[in-house]
Protein backbone atom coordinates (compact mmCIF):
# COMPACT_ATOMS: atom_id res chain seq x y z
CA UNK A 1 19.66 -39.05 3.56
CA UNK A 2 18.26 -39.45 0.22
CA UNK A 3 20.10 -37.65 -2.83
CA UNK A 4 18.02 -37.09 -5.86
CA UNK A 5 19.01 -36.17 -9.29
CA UNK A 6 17.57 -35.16 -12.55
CA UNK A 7 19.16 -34.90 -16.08
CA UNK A 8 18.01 -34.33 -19.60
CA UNK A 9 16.40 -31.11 -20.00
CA UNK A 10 17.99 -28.61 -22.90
CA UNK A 11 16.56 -26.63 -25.65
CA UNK A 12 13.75 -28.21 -27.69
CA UNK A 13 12.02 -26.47 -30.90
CA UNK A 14 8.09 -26.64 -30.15
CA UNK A 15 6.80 -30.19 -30.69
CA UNK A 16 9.53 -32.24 -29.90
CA UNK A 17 10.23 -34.33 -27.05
CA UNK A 18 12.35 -34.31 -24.65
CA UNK A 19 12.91 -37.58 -21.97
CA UNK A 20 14.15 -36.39 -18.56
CA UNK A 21 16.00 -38.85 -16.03
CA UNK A 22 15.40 -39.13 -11.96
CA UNK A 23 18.00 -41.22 -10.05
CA UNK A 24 17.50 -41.39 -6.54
CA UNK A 25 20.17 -43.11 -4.37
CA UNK A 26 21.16 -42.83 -0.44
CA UNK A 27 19.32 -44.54 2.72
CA UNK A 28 15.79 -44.79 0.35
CA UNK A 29 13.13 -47.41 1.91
CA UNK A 30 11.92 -50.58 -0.03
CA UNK A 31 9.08 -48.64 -1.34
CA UNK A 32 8.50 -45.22 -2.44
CA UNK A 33 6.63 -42.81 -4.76
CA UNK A 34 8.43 -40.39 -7.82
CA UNK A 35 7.03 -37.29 -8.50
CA UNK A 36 7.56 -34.67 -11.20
CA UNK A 37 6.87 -30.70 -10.94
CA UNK A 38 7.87 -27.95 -12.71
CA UNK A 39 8.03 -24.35 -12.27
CA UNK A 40 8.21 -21.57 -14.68
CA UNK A 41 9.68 -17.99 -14.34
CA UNK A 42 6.90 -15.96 -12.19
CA UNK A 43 5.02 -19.08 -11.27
CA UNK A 44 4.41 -21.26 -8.48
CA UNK A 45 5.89 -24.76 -8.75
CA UNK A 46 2.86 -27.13 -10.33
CA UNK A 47 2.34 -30.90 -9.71
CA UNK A 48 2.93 -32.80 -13.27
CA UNK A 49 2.61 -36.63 -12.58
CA UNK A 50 3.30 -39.34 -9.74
CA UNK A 51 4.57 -42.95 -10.01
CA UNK A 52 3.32 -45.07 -7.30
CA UNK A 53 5.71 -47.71 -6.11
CA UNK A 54 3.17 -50.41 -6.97
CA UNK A 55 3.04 -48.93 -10.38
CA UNK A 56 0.17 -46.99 -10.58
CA UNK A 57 0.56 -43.06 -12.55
CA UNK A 58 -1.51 -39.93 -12.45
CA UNK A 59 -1.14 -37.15 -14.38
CA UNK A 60 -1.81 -33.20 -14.06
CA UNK A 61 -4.65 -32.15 -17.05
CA UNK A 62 -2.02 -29.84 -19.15
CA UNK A 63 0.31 -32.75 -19.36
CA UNK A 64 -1.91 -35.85 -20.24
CA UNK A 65 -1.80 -37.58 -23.33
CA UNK A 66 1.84 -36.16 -23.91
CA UNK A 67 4.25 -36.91 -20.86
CA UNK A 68 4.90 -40.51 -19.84
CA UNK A 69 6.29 -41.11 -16.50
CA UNK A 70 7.68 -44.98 -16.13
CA UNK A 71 10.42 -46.63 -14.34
CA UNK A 72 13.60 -47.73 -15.93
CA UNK A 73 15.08 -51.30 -15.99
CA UNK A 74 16.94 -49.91 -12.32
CA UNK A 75 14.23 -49.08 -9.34
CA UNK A 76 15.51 -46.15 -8.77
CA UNK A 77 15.69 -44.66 -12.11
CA UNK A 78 12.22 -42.77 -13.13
CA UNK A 79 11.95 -41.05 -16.44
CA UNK A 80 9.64 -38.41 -17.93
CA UNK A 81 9.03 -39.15 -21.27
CA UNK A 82 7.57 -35.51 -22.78
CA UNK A 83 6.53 -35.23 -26.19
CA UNK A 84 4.45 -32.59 -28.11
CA UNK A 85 6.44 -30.04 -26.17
CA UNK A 86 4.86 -26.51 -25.86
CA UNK A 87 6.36 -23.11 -25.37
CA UNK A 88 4.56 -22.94 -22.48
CA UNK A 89 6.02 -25.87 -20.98
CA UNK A 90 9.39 -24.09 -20.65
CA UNK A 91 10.39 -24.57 -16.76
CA UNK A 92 12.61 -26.04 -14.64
CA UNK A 93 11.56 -29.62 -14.24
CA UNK A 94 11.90 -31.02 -10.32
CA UNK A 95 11.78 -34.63 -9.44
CA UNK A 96 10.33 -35.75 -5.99
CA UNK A 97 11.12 -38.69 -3.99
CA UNK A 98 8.16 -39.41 -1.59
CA UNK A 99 7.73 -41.29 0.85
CA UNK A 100 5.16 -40.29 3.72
CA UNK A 101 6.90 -37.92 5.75
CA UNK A 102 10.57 -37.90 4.62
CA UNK A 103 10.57 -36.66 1.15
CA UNK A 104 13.45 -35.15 -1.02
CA UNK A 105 13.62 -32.41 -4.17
CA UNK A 106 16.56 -32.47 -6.65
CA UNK A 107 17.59 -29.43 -8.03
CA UNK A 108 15.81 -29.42 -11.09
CA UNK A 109 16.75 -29.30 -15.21
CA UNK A 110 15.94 -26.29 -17.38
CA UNK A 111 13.80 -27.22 -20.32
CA UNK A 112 12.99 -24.68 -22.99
CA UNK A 113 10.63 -25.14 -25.97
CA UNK A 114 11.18 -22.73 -28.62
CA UNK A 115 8.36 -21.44 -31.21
C-alpha cells in the first residue's frame, strides 16, 4: 500500500506564492509518476501538472508559466511551486502517485487566494 501526503496549502493574498509538499512512502515501485489536481467548491477535480519519473513535466494551460512541479533532494518528495496565485485558484490541491494501474490520492490541502 502506498500512503501519500500533501502539506503546505493556507491562506495567500492574490499574487503570492504558495509551495505545496507531496511525500509518498509505503510498498512504492522503483519508478513512478507525481501528479497534481485540484478541485474547487462546485467543480470537478482538474488535472494541473505531472512529473514523469525520468523527469519529464507537463502542465495544464491555466497553470503554465506560474506553477513549478520538481522533485526534492528525497525521490519521494515532489513539490508544487505556485506563484502569481489567483482567486480563482482557491481549491483543495490533491497529489497523485501513478503508476500504471495501482495509483494512490492523498487527501488534499486547502489553498485560498484572497483579492
Amino acid at each position: 500500500q502506498v500512503q501519500v501526503v500533501e502539506s503546505g496549502g493556507g491562506l495567500v493574498q492574490s499574487g503570492g506564492s504558495l509551495k505545496l509538499s507531496c511525500e509518498v512512502s509505503g510498498r512504492t515501485l522503483s519508478a513512478y509518476d507525481i501528479g497534481w489536481y485540484r478541485q474547487a467548491p462546485g467543480k470537478e477535480r482538474e488535472y494541473l501538472a505531472r512529473l514523469w519519473d525520468n523527469g519529464l513535466t507537463q502542465y495544464e494551460d491555466a497553470v503554465k508559466g506560474r506553477f513549478t512541479i520538481f522533485r526534492g533532494t528525497a525521490k519521494n518528495v515532489v513539490y508544487l511551486q505556485m506563484n502569481n496565485l489567483k482567486p480563482e485558484d482557491t481549491a483543495v490541491y490533491y497529489c497523485k502517485y501513478i503508476s500504471g494501474g495501482d495509483d494512490s490520492w492523498g487527501q488534499g490541502t486547502q489553498v485560498t487566494v484572497s483579492s
